[in-house]
PDB file of N, CA and C in Angstrom:
ATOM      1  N   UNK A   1     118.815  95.855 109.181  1.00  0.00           N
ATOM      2  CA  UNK A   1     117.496  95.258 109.163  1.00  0.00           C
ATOM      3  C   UNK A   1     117.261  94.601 107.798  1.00  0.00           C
ATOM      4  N   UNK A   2     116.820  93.613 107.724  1.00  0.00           N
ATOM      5  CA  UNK A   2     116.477  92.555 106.549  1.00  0.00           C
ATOM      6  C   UNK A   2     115.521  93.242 105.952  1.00  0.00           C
ATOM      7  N   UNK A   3     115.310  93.217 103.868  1.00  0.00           N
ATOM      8  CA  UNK A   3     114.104  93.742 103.941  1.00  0.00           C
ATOM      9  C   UNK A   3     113.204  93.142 103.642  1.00  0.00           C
ATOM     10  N   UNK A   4     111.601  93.493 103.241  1.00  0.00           N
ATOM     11  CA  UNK A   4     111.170  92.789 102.879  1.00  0.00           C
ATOM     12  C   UNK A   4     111.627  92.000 101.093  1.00  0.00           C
ATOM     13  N   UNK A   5     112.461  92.630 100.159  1.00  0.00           N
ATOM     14  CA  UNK A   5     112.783  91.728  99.241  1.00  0.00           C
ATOM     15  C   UNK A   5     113.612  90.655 100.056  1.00  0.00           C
ATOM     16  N   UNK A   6     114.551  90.624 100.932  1.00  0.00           N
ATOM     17  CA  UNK A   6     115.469  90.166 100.560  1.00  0.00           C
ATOM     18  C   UNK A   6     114.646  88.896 101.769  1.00  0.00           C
ATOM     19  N   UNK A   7     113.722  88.857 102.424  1.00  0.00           N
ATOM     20  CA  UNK A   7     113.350  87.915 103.119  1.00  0.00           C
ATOM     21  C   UNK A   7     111.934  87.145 102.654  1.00  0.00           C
ATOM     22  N   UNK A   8     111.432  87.841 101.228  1.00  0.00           N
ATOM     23  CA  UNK A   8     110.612  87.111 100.582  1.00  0.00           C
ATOM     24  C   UNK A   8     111.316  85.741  99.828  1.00  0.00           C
ATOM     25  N   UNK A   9     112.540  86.690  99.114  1.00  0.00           N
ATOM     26  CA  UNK A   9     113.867  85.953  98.103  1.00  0.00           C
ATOM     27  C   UNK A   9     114.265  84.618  99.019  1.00  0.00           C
ATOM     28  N   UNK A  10     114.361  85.023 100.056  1.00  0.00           N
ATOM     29  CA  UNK A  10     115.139  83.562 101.151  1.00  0.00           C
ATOM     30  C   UNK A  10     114.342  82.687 101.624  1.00  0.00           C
ATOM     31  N   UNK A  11     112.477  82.908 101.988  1.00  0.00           N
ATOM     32  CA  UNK A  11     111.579  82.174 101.820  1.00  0.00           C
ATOM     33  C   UNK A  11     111.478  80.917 100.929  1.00  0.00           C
ATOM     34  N   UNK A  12     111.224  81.923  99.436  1.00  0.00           N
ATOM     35  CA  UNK A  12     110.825  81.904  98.305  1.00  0.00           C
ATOM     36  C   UNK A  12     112.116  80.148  97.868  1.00  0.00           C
ATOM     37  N   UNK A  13     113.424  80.700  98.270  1.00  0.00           N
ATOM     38  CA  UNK A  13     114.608  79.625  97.767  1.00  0.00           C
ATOM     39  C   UNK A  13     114.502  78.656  98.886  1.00  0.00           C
ATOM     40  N   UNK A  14     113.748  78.659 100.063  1.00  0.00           N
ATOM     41  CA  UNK A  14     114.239  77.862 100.920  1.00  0.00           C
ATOM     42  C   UNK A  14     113.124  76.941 100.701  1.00  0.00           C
ATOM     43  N   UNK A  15     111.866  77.182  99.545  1.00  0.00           N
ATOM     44  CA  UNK A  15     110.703  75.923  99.582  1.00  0.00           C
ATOM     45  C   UNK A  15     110.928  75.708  97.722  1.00  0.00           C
ATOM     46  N   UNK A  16     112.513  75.962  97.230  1.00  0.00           N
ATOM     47  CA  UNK A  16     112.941  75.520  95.682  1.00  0.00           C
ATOM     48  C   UNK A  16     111.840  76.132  94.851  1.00  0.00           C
ATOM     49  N   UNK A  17     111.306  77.293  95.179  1.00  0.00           N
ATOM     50  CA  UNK A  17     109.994  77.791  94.315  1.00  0.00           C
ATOM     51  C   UNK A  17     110.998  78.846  93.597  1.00  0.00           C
ATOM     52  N   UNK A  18     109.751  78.229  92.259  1.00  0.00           N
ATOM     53  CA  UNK A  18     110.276  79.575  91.090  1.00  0.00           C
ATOM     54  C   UNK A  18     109.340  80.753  91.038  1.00  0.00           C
ATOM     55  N   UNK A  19     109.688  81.643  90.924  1.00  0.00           N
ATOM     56  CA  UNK A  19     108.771  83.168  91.229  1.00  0.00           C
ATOM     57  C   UNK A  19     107.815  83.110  89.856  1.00  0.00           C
ATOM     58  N   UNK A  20     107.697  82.070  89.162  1.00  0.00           N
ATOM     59  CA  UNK A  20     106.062  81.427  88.157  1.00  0.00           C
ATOM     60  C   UNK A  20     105.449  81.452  89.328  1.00  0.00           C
ATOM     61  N   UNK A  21     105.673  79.641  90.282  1.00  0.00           N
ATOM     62  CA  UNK A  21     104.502  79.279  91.022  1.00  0.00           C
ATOM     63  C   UNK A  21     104.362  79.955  92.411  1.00  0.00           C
ATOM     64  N   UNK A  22     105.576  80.759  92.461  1.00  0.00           N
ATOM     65  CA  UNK A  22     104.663  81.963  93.720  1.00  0.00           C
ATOM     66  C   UNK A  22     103.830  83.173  93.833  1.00  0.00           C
ATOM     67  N   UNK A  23     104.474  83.083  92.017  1.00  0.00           N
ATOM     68  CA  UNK A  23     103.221  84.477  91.593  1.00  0.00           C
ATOM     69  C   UNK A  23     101.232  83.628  91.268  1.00  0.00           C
ATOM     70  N   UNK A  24     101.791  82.438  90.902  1.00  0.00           N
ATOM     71  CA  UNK A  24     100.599  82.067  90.918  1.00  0.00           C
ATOM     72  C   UNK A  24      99.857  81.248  91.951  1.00  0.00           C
ATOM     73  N   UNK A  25     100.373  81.292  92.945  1.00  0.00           N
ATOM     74  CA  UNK A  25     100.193  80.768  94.458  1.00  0.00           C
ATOM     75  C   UNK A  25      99.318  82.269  94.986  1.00  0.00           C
ATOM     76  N   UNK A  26      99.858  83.525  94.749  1.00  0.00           N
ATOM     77  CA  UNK A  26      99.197  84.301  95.342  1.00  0.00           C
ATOM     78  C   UNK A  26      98.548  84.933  94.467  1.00  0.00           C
ATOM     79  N   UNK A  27      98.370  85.119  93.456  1.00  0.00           N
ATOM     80  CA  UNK A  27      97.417  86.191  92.735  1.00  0.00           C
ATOM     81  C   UNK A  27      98.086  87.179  92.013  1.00  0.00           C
ATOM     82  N   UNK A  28      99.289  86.949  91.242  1.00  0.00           N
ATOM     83  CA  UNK A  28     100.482  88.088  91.261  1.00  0.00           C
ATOM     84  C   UNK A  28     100.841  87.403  89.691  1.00  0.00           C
ATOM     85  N   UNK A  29     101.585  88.222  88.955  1.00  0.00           N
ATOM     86  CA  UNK A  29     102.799  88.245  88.111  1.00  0.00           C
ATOM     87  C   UNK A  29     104.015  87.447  88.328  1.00  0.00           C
ATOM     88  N   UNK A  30     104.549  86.844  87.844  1.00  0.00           N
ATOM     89  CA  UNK A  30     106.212  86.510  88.075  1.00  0.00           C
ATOM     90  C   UNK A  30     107.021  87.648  88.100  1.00  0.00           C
ATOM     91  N   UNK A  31     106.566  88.943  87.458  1.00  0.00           N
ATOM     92  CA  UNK A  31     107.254  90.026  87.380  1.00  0.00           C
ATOM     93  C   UNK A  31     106.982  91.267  88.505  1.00  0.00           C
ATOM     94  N   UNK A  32     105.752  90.924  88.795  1.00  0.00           N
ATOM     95  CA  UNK A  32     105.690  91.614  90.265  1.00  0.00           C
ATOM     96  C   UNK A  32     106.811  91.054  90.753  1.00  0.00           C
ATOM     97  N   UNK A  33     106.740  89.655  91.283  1.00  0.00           N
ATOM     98  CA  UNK A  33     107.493  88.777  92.389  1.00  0.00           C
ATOM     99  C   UNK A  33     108.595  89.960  92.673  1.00  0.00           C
ATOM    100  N   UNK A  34     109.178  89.612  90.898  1.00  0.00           N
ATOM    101  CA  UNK A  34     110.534  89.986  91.142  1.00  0.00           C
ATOM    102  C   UNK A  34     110.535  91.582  91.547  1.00  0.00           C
ATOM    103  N   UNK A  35     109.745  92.239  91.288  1.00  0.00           N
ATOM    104  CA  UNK A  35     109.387  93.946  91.455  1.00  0.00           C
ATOM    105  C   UNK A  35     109.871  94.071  93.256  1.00  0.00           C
ATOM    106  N   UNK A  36     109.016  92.887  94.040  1.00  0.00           N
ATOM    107  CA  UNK A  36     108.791  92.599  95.179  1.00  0.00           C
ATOM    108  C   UNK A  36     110.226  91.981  96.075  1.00  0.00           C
ATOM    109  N   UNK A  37     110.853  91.423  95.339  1.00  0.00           N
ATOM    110  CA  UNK A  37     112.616  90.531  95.753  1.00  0.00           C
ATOM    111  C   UNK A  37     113.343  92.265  95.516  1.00  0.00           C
ATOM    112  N   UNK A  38     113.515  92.692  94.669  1.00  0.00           N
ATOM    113  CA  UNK A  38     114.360  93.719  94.295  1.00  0.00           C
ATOM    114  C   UNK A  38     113.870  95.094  95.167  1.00  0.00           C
ATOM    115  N   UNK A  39     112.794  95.009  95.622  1.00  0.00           N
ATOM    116  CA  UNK A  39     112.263  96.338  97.010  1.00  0.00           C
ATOM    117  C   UNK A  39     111.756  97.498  95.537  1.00  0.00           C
ATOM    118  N   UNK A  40     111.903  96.971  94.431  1.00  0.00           N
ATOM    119  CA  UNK A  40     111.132  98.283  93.672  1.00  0.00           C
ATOM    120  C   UNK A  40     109.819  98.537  94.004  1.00  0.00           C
ATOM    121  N   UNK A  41     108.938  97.596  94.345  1.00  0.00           N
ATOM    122  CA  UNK A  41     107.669  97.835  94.730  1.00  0.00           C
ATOM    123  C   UNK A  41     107.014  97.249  96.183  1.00  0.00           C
ATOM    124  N   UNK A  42     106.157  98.168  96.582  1.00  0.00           N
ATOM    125  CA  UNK A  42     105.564  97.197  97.839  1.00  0.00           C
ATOM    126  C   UNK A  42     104.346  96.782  98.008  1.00  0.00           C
ATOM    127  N   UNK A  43     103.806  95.763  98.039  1.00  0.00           N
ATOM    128  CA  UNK A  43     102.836  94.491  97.833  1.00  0.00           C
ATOM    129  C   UNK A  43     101.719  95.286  98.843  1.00  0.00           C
ATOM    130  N   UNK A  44     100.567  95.223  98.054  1.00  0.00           N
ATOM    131  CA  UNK A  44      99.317  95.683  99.648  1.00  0.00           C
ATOM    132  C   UNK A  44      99.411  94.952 100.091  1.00  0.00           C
ATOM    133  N   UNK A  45      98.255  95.254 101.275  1.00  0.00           N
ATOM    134  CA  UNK A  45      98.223  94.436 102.355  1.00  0.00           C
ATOM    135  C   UNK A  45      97.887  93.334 102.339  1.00  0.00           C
ATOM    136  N   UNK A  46      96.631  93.116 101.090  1.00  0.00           N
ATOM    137  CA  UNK A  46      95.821  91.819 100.606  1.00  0.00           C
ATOM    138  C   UNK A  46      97.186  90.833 100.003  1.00  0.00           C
ATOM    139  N   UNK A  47      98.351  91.454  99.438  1.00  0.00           N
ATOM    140  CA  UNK A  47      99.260  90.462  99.048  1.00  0.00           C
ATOM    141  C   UNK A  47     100.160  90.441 100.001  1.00  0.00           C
ATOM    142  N   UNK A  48     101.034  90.989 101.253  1.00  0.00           N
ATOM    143  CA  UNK A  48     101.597  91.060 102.017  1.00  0.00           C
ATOM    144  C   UNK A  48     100.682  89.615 103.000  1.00  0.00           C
ATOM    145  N   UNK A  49      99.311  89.614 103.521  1.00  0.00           N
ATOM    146  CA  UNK A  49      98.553  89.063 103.880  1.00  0.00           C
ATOM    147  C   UNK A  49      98.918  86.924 103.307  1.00  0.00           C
ATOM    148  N   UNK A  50      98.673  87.068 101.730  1.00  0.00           N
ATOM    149  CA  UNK A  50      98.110  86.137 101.447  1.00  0.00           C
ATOM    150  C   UNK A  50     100.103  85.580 101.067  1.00  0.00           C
ATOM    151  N   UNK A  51     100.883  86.348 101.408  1.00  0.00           N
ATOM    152  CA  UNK A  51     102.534  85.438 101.723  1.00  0.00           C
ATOM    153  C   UNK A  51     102.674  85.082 102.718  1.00  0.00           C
ATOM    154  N   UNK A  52     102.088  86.048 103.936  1.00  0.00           N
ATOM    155  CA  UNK A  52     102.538  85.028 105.055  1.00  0.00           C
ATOM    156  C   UNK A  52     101.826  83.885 105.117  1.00  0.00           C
ATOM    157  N   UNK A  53     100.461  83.893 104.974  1.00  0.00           N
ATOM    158  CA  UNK A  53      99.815  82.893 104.583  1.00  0.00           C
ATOM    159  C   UNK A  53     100.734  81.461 103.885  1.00  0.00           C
ATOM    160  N   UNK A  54     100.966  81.648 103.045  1.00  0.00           N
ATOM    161  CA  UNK A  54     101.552  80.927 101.940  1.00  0.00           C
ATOM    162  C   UNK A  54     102.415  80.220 102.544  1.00  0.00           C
ATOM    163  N   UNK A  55     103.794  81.383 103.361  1.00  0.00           N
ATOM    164  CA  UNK A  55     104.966  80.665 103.593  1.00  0.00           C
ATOM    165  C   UNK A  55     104.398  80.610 105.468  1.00  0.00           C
ATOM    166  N   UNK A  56     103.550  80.282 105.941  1.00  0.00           N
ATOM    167  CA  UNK A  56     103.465  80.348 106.934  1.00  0.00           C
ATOM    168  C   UNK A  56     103.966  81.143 108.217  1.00  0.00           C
ATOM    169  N   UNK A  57     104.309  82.278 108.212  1.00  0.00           N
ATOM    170  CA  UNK A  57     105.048  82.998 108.892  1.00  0.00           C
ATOM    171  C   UNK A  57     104.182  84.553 109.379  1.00  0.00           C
ATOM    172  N   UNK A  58     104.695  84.933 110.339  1.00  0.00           N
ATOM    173  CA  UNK A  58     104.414  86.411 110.794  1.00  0.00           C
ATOM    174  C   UNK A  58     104.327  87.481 109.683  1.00  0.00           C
ATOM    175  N   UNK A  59     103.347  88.216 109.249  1.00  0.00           N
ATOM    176  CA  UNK A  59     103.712  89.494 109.044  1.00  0.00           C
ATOM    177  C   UNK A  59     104.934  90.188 109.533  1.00  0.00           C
ATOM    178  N   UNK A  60     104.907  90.257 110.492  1.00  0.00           N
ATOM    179  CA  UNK A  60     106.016  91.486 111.886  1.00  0.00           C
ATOM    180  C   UNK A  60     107.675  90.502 110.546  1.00  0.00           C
ATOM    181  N   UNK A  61     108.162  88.884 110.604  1.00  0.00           N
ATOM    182  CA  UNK A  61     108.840  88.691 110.168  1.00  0.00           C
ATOM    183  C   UNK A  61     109.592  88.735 108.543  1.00  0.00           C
ATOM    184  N   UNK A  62     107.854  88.691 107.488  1.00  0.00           N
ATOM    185  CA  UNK A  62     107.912  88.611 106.316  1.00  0.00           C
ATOM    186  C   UNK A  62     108.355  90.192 106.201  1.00  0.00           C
ATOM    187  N   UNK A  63     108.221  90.970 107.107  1.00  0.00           N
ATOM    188  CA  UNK A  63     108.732  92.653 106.343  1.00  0.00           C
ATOM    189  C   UNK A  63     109.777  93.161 107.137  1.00  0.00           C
ATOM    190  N   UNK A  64     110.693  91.954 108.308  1.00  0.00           N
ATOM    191  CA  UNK A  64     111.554  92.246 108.829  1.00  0.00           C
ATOM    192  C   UNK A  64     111.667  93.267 110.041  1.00  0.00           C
ATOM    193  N   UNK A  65     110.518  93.190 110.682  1.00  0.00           N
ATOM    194  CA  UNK A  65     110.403  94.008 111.941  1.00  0.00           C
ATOM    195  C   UNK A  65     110.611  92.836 113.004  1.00  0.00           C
ATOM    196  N   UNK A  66     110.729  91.171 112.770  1.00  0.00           N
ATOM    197  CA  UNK A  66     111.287  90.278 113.650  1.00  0.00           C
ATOM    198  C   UNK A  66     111.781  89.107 113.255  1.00  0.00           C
ATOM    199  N   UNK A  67     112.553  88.682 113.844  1.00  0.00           N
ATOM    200  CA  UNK A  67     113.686  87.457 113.307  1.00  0.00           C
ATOM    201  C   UNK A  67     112.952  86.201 113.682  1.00  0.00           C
ATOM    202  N   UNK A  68     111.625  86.320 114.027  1.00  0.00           N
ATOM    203  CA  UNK A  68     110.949  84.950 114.448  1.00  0.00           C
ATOM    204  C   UNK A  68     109.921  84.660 113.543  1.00  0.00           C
ATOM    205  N   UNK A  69     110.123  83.480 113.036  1.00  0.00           N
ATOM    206  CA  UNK A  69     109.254  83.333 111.699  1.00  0.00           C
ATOM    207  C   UNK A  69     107.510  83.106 112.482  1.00  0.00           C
ATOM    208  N   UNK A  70     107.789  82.773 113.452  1.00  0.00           N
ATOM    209  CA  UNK A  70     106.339  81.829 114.219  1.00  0.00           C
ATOM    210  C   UNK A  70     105.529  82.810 114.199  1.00  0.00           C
ATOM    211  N   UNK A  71     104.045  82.338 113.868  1.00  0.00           N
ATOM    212  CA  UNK A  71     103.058  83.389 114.056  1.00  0.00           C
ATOM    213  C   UNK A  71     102.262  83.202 115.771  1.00  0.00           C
ATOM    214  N   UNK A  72     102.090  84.153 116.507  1.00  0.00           N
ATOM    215  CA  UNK A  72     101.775  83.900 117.826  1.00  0.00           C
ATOM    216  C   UNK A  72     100.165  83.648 117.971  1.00  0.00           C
TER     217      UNK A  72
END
């Protein structure tokens, strides 16, 4: 199962963003980000929330409970 670092990380490279303007896209640190890519820490809900947002995608996919990015 994918986790959530490693499917924020593949997001994150697939729109050439540097973990500056995604920490400041959501309300975060650059050093969270990386807290968040590496699975040391896990993001509430208000920041879990405001990524899928961001990268347009499912919750259920951003934390790897589904391989379908689409939100229904």
């Amino acid at each position: 199962m994918v986790t959530l670092g490693e499917r924020l990380r593949s997001l994150r490279k697939a729109r050439n963003l540097k973990r500056e303007q995604l920490a400041a896209a959501i309300g975060v640190t650059p050093r969270v980000i990386t807290f968040y890519e590496t699975n040391d820490r896990e993001p509430s809900l208000r920041v879990l929330i405001a990524l899928a947002d961001f990268f347009d995608v499912s919750l259920d996919y951003l934390v790897g409970r589904s391989d379908n990015p689409r939100r229904r």
